[in-house]
Each structure stands twice: as structure tokens, then as C-alpha cells.
Protein backbone atom coordinates (compact mmCIF):
# COMPACT_ATOMS: atom_id res chain seq x y z
CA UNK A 1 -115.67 -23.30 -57.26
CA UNK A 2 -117.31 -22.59 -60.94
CA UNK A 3 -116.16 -26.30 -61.59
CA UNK A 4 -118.13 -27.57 -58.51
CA UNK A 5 -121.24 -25.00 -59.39
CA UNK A 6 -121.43 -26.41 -62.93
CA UNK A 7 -121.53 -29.75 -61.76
CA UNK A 8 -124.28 -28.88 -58.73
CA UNK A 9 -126.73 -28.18 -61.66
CA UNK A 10 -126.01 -31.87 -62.86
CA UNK A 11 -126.29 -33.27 -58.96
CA UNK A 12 -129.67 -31.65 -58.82
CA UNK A 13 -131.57 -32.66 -62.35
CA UNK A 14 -130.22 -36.07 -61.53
CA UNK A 15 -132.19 -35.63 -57.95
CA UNK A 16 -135.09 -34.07 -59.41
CA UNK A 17 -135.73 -37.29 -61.21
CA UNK A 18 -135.55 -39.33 -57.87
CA UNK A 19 -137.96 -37.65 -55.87
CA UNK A 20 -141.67 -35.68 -55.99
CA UNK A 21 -141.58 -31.93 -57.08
CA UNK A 22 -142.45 -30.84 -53.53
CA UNK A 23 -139.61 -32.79 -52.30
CA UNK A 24 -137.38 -31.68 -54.26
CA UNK A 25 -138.46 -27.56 -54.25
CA UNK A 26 -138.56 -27.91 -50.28
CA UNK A 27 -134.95 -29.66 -49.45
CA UNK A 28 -132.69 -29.76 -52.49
CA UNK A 29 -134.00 -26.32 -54.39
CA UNK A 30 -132.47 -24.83 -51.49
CA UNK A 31 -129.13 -26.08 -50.68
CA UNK A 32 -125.86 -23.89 -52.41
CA UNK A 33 -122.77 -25.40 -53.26
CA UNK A 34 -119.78 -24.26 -51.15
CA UNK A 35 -116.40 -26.02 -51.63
CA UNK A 36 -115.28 -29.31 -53.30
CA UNK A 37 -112.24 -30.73 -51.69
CA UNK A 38 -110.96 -33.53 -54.11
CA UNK A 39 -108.24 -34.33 -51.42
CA UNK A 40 -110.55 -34.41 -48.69
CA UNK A 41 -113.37 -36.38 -50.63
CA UNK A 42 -115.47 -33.76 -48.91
CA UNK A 43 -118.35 -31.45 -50.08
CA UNK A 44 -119.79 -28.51 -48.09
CA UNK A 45 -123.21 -27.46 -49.12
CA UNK A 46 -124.67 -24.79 -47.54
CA UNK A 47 -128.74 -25.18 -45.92
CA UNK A 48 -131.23 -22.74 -44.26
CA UNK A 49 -130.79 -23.75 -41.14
CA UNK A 50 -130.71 -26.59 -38.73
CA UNK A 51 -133.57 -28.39 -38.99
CA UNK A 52 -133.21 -28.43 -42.74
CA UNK A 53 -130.01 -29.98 -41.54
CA UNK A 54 -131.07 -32.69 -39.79
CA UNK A 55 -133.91 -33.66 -43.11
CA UNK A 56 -131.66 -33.55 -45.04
CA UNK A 57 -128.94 -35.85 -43.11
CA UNK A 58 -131.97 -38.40 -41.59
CA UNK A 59 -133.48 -38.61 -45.20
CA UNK A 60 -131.38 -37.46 -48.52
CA UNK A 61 -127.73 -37.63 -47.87
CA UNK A 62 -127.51 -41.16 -49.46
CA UNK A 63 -128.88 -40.12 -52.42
CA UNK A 64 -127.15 -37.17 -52.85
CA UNK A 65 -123.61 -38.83 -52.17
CA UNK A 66 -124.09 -41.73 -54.34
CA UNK A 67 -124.99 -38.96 -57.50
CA UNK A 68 -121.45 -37.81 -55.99
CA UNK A 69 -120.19 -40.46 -56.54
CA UNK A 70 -122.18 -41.01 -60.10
CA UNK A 71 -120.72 -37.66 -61.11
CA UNK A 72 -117.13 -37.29 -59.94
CA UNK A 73 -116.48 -41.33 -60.23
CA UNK A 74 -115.67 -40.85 -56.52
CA UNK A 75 -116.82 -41.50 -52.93
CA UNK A 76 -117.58 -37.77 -51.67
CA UNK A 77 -118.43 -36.68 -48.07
CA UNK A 78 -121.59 -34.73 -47.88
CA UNK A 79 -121.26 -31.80 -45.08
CA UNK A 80 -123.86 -29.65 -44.25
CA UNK A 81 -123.35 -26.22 -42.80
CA UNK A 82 -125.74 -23.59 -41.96
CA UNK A 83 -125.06 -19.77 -42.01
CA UNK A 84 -123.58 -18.99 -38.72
CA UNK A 85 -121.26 -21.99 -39.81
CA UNK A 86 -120.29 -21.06 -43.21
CA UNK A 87 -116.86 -21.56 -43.90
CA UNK A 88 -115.75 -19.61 -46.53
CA UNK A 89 -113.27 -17.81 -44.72
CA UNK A 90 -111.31 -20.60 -44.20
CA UNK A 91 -111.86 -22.10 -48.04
CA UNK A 92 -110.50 -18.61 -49.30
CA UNK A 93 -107.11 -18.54 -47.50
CA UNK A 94 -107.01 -22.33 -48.79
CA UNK A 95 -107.57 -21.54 -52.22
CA UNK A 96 -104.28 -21.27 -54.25
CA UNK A 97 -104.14 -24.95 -52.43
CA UNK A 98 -107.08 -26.21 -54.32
CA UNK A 99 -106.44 -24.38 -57.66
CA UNK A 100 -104.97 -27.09 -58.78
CA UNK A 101 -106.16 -27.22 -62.23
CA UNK A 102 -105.44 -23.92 -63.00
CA UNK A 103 -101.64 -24.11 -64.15
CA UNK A 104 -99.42 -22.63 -66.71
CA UNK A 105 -99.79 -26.23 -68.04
CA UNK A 106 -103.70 -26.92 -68.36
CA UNK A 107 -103.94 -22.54 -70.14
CA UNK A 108 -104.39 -23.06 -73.79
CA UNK A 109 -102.45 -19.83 -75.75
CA UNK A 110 -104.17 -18.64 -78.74
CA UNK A 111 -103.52 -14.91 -80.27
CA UNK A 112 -106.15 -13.96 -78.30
CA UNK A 113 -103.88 -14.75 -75.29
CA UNK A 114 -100.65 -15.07 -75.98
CA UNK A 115 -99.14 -11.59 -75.18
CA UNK A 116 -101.10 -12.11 -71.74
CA UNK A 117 -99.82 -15.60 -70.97
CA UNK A 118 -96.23 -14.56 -71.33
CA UNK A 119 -96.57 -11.71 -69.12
CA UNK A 120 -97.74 -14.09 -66.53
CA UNK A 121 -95.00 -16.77 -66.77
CA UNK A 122 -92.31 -14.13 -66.47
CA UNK A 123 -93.78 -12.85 -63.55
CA UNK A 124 -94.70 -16.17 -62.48
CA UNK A 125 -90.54 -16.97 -63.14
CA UNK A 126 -89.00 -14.35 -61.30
CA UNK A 127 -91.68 -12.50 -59.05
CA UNK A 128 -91.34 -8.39 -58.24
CA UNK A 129 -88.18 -8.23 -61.22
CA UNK A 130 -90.20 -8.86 -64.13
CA UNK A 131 -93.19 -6.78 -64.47
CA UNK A 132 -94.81 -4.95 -60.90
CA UNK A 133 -97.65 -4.17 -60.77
CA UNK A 134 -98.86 -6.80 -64.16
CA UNK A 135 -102.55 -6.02 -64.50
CA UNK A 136 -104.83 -8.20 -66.61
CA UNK A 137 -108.13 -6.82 -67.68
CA UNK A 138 -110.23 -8.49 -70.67
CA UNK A 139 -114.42 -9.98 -70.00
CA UNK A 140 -115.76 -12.55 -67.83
CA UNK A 141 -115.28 -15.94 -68.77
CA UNK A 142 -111.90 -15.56 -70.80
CA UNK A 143 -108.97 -16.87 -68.00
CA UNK A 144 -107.85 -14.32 -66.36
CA UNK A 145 -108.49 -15.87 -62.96
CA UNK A 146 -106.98 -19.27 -64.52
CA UNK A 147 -103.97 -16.74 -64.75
CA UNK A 148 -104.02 -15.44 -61.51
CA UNK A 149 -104.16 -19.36 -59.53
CA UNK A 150 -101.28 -20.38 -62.35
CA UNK A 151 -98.88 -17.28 -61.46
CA UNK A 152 -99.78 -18.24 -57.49
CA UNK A 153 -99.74 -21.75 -57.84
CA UNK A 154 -95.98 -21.56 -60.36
CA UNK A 155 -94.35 -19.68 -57.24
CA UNK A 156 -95.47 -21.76 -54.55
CA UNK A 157 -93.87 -24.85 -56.31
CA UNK A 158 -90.71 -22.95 -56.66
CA UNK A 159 -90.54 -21.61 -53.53
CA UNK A 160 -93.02 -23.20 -50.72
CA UNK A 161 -91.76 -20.38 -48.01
CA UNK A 162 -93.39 -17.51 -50.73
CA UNK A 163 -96.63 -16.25 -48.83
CA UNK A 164 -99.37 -15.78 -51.49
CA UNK A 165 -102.44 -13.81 -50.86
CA UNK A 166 -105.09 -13.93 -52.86
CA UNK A 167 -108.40 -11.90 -52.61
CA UNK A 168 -111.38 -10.45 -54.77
CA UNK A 169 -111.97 -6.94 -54.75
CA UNK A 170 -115.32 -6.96 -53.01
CA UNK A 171 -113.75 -9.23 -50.61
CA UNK A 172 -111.38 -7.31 -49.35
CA UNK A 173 -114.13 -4.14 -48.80
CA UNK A 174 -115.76 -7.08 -47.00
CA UNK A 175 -113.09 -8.01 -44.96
CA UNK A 176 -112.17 -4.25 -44.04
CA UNK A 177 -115.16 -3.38 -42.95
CA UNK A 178 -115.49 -6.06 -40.40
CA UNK A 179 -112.14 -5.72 -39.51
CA UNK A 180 -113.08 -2.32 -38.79
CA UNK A 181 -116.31 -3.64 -37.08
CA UNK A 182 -114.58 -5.80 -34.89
CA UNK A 183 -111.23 -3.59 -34.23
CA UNK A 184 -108.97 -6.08 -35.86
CA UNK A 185 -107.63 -3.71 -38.32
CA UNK A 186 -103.68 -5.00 -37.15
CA UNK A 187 -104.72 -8.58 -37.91
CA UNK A 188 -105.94 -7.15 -41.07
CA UNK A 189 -102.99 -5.17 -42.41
CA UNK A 190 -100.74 -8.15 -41.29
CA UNK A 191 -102.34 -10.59 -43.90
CA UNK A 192 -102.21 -7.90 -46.88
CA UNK A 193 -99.09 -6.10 -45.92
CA UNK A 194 -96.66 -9.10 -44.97
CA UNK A 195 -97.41 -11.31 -48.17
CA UNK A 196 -94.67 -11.93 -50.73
CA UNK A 197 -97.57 -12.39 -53.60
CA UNK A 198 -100.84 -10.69 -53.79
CA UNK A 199 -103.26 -11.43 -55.90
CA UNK A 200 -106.33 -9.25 -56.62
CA UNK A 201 -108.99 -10.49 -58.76
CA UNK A 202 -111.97 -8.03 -59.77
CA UNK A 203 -110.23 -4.75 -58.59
CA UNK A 204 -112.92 -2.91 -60.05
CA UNK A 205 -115.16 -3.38 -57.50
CA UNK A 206 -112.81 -1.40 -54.81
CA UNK A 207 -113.64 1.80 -56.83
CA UNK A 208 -116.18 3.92 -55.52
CA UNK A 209 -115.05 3.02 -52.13
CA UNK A 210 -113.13 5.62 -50.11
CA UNK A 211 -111.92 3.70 -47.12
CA UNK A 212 -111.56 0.93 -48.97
CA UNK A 213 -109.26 2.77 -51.92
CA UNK A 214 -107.45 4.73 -48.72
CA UNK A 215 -106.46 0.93 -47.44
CA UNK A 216 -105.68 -0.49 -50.51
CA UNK A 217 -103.21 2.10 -51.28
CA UNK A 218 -101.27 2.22 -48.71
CA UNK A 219 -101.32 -1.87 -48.60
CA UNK A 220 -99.93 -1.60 -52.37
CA UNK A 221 -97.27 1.21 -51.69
CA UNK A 222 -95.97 -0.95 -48.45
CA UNK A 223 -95.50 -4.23 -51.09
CA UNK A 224 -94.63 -2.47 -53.92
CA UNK A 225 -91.69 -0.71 -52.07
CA UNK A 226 -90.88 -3.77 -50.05
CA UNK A 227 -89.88 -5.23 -53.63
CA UNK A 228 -93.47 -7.88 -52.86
CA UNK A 229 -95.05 -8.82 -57.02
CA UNK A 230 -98.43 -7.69 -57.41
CA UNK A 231 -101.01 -8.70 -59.61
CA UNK A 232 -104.23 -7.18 -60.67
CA UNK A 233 -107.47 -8.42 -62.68
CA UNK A 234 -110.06 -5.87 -63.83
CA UNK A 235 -112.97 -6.63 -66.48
CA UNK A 236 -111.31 -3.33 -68.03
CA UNK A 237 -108.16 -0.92 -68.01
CA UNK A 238 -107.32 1.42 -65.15
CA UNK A 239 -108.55 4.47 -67.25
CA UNK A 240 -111.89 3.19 -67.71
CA UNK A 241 -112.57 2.21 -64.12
CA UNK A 242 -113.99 5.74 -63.50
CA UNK A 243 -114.73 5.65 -59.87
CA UNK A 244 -110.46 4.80 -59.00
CA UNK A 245 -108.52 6.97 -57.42
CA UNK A 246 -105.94 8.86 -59.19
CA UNK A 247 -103.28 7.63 -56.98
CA UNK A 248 -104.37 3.95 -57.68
CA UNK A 249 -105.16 4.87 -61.48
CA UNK A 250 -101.79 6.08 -61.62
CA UNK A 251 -99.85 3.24 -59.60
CA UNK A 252 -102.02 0.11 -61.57
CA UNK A 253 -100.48 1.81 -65.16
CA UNK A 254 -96.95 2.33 -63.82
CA UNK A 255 -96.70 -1.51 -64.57
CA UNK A 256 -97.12 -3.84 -67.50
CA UNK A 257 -100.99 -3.75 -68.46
CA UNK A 258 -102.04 -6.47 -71.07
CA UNK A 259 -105.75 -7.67 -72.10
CA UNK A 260 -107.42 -10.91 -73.14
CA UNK A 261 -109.35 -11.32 -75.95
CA UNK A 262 -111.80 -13.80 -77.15
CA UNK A 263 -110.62 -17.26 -77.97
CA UNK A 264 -110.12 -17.93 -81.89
CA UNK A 265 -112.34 -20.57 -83.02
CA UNK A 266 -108.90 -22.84 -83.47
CA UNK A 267 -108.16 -21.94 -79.50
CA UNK A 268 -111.66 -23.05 -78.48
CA UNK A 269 -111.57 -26.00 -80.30
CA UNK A 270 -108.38 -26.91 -78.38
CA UNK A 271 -109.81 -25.75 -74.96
CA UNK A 272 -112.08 -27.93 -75.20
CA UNK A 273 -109.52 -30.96 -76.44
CA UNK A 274 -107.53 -30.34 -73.76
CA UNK A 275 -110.27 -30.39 -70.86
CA UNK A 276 -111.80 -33.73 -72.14
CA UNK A 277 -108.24 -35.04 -71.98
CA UNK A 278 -107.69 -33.69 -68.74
CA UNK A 279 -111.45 -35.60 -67.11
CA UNK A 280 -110.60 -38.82 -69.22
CA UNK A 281 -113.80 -38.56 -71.72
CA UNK A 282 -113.24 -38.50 -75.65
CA UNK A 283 -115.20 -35.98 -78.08
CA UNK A 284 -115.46 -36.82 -81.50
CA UNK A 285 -113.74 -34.28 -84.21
CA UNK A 286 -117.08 -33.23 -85.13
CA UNK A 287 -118.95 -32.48 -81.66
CA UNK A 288 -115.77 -30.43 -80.78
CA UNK A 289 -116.24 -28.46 -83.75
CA UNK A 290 -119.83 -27.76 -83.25
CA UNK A 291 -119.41 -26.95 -79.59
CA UNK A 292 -116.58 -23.85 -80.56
CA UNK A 293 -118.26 -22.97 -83.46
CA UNK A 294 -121.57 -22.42 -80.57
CA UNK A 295 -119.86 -21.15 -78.23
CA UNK A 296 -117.86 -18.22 -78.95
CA UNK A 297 -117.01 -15.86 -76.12
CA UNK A 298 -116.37 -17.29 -73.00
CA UNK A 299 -113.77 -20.00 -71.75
CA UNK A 300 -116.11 -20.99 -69.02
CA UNK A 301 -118.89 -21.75 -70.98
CA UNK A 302 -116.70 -24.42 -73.34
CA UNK A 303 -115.33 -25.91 -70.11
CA UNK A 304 -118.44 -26.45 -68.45
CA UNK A 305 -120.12 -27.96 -71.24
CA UNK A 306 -117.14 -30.73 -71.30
CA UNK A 307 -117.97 -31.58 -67.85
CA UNK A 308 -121.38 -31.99 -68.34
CA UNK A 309 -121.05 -33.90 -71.15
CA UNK A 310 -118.74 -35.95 -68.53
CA UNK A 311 -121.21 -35.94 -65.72
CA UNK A 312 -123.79 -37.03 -68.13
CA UNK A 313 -121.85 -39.85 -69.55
CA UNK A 314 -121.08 -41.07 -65.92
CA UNK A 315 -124.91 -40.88 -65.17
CA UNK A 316 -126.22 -42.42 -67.55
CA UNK A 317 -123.54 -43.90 -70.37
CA UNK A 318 -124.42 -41.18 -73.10
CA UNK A 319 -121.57 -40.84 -75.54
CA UNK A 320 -120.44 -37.48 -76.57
CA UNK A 321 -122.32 -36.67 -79.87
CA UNK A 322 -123.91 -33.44 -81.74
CA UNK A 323 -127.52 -34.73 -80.62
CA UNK A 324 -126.73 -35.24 -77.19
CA UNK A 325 -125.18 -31.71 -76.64
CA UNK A 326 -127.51 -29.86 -78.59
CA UNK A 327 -129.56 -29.73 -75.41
CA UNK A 328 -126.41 -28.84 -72.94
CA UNK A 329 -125.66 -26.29 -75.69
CA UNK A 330 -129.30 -25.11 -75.85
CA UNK A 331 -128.72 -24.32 -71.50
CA UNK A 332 -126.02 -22.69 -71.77
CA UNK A 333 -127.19 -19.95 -74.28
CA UNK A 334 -130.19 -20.01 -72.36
CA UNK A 335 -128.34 -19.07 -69.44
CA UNK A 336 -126.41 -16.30 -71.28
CA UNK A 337 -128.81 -13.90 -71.15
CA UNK A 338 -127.83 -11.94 -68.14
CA UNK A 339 -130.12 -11.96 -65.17
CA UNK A 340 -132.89 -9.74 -64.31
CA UNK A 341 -131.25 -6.98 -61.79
CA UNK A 342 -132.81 -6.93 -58.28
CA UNK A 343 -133.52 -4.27 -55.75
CA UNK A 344 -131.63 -7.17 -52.97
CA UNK A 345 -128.50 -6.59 -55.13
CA UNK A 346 -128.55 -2.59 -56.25
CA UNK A 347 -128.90 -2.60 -52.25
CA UNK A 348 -126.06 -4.53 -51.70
CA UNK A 349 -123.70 -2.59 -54.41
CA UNK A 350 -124.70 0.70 -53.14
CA UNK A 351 -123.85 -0.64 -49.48
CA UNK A 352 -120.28 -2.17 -50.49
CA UNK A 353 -119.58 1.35 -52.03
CA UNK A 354 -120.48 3.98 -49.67
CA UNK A 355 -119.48 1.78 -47.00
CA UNK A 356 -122.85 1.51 -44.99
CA UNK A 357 -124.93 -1.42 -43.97
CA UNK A 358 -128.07 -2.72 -46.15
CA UNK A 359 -130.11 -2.31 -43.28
CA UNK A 360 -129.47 1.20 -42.66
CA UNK A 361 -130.54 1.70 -46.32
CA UNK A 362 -133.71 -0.12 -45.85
CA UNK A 363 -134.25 1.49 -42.50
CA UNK A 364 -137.27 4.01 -42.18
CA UNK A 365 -135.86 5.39 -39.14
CA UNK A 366 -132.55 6.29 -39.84
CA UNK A 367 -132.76 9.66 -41.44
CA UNK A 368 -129.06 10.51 -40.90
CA UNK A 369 -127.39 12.38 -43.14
CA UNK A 370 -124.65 10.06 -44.46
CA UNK A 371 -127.31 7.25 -44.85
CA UNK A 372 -129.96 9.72 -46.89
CA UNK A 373 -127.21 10.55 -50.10
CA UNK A 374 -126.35 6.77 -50.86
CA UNK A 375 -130.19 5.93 -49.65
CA UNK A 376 -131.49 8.05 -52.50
CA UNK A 377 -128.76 6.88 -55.15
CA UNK A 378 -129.88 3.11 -54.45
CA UNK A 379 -133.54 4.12 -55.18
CA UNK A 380 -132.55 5.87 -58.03
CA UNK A 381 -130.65 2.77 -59.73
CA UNK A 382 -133.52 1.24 -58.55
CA UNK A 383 -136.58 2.83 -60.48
CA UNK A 384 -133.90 2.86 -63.47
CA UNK A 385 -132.59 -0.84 -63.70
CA UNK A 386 -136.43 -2.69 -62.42
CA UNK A 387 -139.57 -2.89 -63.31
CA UNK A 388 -140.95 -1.58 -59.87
CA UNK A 389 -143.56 0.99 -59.63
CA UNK A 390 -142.26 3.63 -57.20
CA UNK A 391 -145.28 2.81 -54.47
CA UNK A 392 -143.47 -0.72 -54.72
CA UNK A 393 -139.88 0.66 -54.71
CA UNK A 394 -140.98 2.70 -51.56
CA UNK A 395 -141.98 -0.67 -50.05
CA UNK A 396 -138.37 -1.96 -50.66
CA UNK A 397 -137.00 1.20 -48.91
CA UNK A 398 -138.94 1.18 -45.78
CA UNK A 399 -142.21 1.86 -46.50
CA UNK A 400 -141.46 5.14 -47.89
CA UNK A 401 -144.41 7.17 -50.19
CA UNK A 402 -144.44 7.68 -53.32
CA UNK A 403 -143.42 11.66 -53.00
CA UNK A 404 -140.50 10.50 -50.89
CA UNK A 405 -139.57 7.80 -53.65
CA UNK A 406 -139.94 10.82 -56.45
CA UNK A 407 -138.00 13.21 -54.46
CA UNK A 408 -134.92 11.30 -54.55
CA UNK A 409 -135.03 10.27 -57.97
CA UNK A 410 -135.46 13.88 -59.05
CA UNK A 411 -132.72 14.75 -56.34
CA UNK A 412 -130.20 12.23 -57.69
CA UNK A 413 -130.84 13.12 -61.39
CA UNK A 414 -129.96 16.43 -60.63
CA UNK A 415 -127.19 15.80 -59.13
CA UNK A 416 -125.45 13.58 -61.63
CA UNK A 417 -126.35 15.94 -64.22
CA UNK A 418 -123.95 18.25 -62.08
CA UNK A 419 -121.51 16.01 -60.39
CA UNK A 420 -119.13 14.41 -62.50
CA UNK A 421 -117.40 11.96 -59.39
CA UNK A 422 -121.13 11.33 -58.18
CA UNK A 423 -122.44 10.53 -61.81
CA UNK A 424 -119.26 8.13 -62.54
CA UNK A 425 -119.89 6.40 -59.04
CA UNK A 426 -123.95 5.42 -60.51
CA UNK A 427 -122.53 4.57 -63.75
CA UNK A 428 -119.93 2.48 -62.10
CA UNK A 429 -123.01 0.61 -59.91
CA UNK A 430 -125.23 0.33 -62.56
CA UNK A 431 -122.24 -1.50 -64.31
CA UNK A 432 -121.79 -3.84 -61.76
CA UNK A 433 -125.38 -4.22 -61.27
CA UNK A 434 -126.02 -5.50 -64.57
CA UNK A 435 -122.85 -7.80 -64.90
């Protein structure tokens, strides 16, 4: 998916230079990327809704399947869905499927890695004997999701009967509460509970979550003690996630923990190698040196900046040199600085973690008790991660005044001052918030 979202930005500057601004802002500016499907030469791009659709189909799918083709080197299918259509369900339990590139094989080890890597091969080797629970934690960006498909994708081809689940933390809060929504909970518990693999990428974001931690729990004890290999990815240790349950805490350490570091300047330099090896594009000695000595931190960034260097040679015939991806370079650190935090997702956060809807949070009807608590805590992180006045904030929240607004940022403050779970929950949202 982050290859096919890297390469979207290419497929729309190459549009943008096809048709008027207004065009462009009114049909293309507002399609997402969904799924890529090499095997299917299919690509699902997600629209507004249906009579986008049919513009879209009656006037710019041509030109958006030959730049397809212009950036992939491939014919590619162009499917639009709408919301109610949206099938990410189904691309998620297909997604160890179309990992493909992330093996044991295509992982460069460095230092930074190495203690990591053969954690995951062993585990990867002989599943539930070696290490269970292994738990990976390091930043975003540095392969531990590369891990994750390559331990998955390792025991599939040695055994194609192993059932491998694989799921991101706010993802499976996601999935419960509909479940719960919907009374499927059996259906549920059959797909978590009954796998010989899971996979759990992000399991930060389950903390906080009562229900959700009360689910998970018992879905780990039933694998763990059914002998099933579990696998974990955090953006830090168990002992910093301070919104975790003790009995999850304590079951996530009883395993082999090991972080990821930053690549060495040698390792990026061969990340990057290897990628343009692996899309069929040569970089001189000399760009690859000035693109790791640029780009220091993140794994993503050095692989995305190969294939646009790709896409951009496909396009238009550039060859790789330190002039022509001072400017791809230039994006990127651009795009490092991390985004302003909006009120739509402190909403959403505080939702996901004390299980209630965003509506009810908006809502200035629903005065219920176990709405008013989290209600206040979102306009608290609110007024202290944006820029919004409080008479604007109180907009956000229903069209609440400006006393109201005060009230429960004085009432929250309090409270965290007092409340050690309740302060570790904000800090915990604010952290995900800003990430």
C-alpha cells in the first residue's frame, strides 16, 4: 500500500500537467488510492460518490490508465469504488498474499538491524518453539512491518495449510466494535482465535481501550496456550506504552523483545542498491551516496525516493543524477515535517479509545454520562494540540459556549493532575495524535 501511495503522488503531478487546475482540483484532487494488485493488473481508487464515478469513467480513465501504464511499465485496470463499496476488508485478509516484496530476501541487515532480523527468521523457521510472543518495537519508517509480511510470508511457503492473521491494532478495535455492533462477536473470535500465526502491527494503539484490551487478552492467552506464534510491533517497548494493561504488559515481555534502530549510512546506501536492483533502474555511485547521506532516518523515505526516481524515468526518460533528485529529495524533507493535528482526528482517537462513536462526541444532545468524560478529554486535547479559539472549538463540539468549552478544559486539567491512569490515557492520545 505505501508503495502504491508513493507512486499515486507521481500518477497525479503527471495528470496535473494534462488538464486545467479546475479539472484537476474537482475529479483527480479527490480520488485515494486503495489497493494495487500486480497479479490482477487492477487498481482500486476510491471517489466521492457515484456521479464522480461515472466523470470520471465517461471522461478520465484513459488518461489515468495510460500514466499506469507510464509508471508501472504495465497495462493496469482502473476500478472505481465509492464508500459504501470500499473494499478494504477484503484487501486486508488478502494481504500477506500481496506482500510479496517484503521477504527475508529483499530486508537489508545492518547493526542497526541485525539482532532484530535474526529474531525474525528463527521465528519465521520454526514458529511457536523459537521465541513466543517476539515483539518488535523501534520508529516509523525503519522495517518492522517489512518484518512482520517476511515472518508471514516465510511460513506460508513452508507450510501453505499455516493460517496467518494479520491485523493493525486500531483495526482490530475497529473490527470489535462492529462485531459487537452487528452481534457477530463468534465470527469474530473464530478469525483471531483459530489462526496458527498472528500478526499485530501497531499494538500500541489497543491501549487505552478496555474492551478492546479485555478481547485481546483472552485472544492471546487462547493462542499462546494452544502452542499458535505470535508477533507484535509497537513504535516502543511494553513498559512505555502507559495506557496497557498489566496483564498484557506482562504477557508482551514474557517473550523475546528486540528494537530497530536507524539504518547506518553504509545500510542505507545498500537499501537503496538493492531496491533499484529490485525495479530494474541503475543509480550512479554518487547519487546513491547523496540520497543516504540526505536521508537519514527512515527506510521508507529511501525506498520511495528510488521509485520515484523510477516513475520519473519511465515518464519522461530522466536518468538518475544528483540534479534530478535534488528536487524529489527537496519533497520528501518537505513532507517530513509532521502534519498539523486536527480536531477530525483528536475526535477520532478519543472515539477508538473510550470506545464511543464520533458522533456521540460531536452530539449536543447527548448529555449522557459515559459520553460527557471522553467528550471533555477530546476538547481538552483539542484547545492543547490546535490553534482553535474555544468559541471555534465549541463549534466543533456541537455548538457548545465558550463557558461550556472552559469548563471541561479546567475539569480535565484537574483531573489529570490527580489521576495517574486518566493522565497516561491523554498523554497516550496526544501521542498518537501527533504521530
Amino acid at each position: 500500500m505505501e508503495h502504491f501511495t508513493e507512486a499515486w503522488g507521481v500518477i497525479c503531478d503527471y495528470c496535473r500537467r494534462q488538464m486545467t487546475d479546475i479539472a484537476y482540483n474537482t475529479w483527480i484532487n479527490r480520488i485515494e488510492p486503495v489497493s494495487l494488485d500486480f497479479d490482477r493488473k487492477q487498481a482500486v481508487l476510491l471517489v466521492p460518490n457515484d456521479f464522480h464515478r461515472q466523470t470520471l469513467e465517461r471522461c478520465y480513465k484513459l488518461l489515468l490508465q495510460d500514466t499506469f501504464k507510464a509508471v508501472f511499465d504495465t497495462e493496469i485496470e482502473v476500478v472505481f469504488t465509492i464508500p459504501s463499496e470500499d473494499p478494504v476488508e477484503e484487501i486486508k485478509e488478502e494481504i500477506m498474499d500481496n506482500g510479496y516484496e517484503y521477504t527475508f530476501d529483499t530486508f537489508i541487515v545492518g547493526n542497526s538491524n541485525k539482532f532484530a532480523h535474526a529474531a525474525c527468521l528463527a521465528v519465521a523457521q520454526n514458529p511457536s518453539k523459537a521465541y513466543n510472543p517476539l515483539f518488535l518495537y523501534g520508529n516509523s519508517g525503519l522495517g518492522k512491518t517489512h518484518l512482520l509480511y517476511a515472518i508471514g510470508n516465510e511460513i506460508k511457503k513452508n507450510d501453505s495449510s499455516k493460517s496467518i492473521c494479520y491485523v493493525k491494532g486500531d483495526d482490530f478495535t475497529n473490527e470489535l466494535i462492529e462485531s459487537l455492533h452487528r452481534a457477530t462477536m463468534s465470527d469474530f473470535r473464530q478469525k483471531y482465535r483459530y489462526a496458527d500465526v498472528l500478526l499485530v502491527d501497531d499494538v500500541q494503539f489497543i491501549g487505552g481501550k478496555e474492551s478492546t484490551q479485555e478481547e485481546f487478552f483472552h485472544t492471546f492467552e487462547t493462542l499462546y496456550l494452544a502452542q499458535k506464534q505470535i508477533i507484535l510491533t509497537s513504535d516502543r517497548p511494553p513498559k512505555e506504552i502507559k495506557t496497557l494493561d498489566d496483564r498484557l504488559r506482562g504477557r508482551f515481555e514474557m517473550g523475546l523483545i528486540a528494537d530497530i534502530q536507524p539504518p547506518d549510512v553504509e545500510t542505507r546506501i545498500a537499501i537503496i542498491k538493492r531496491k533499484a536492483e529490485i525495479m530494474n533502474i541503475e543509480i550512479p555511485k554518487d547519487v546513491c551516496e547523496y540520497i543516504a547521506n540526505n536521508l537519514k532516518s527512515n527506510i521508507r523515505q529511501l525506498e520511495g525516493t528510488v521509485k520515484k526516481i523510477k516513475a520519473k524515468n519511465n515518464l519522461d526518460g530522466e536518468k538518475p543524477s544528483i540534479k534530478s533528485v535534488q528536487n524529489i529529495i527537496a519533497d520528501i524533507l518537505n513532507n517530513d515535517t509532521p502534519p498539523e493535528v486536527t480536531v477530525e482526528k483528536i475526535i477520532e482517537e478519543v472515539a477508538r479509545t473510550f470506545n464511543v462513536t464520533e458522533e456521540e462526541l460531536r452530539s449536543p444532545k447527548n448529555r449522557s454520562a459515559y459520553i460527557s468524560s471522553p467528550r471533555q478529554v477530546a476538547i481538552y486535547i483539542t484547545n492543547e494540540l490546535t490553534t482553535l479559539t474555544q468559541e471555534r472549538i465549541g463549534k466543533e463540539f456541537g455548538g457548545r459556549d465558550h463557558s461550556t468549552i472552559k469548563y471541561a478544559i479546567d475539569t480535565t486539567s484537574k483531573k489529570i493532575k490527580k489521576d495517574s491512569k486518566l493522565r497516561s490515557i491523554v498523554e497516550d492520545i496526544i501521542k498518537n495524535c501527533s504521530s
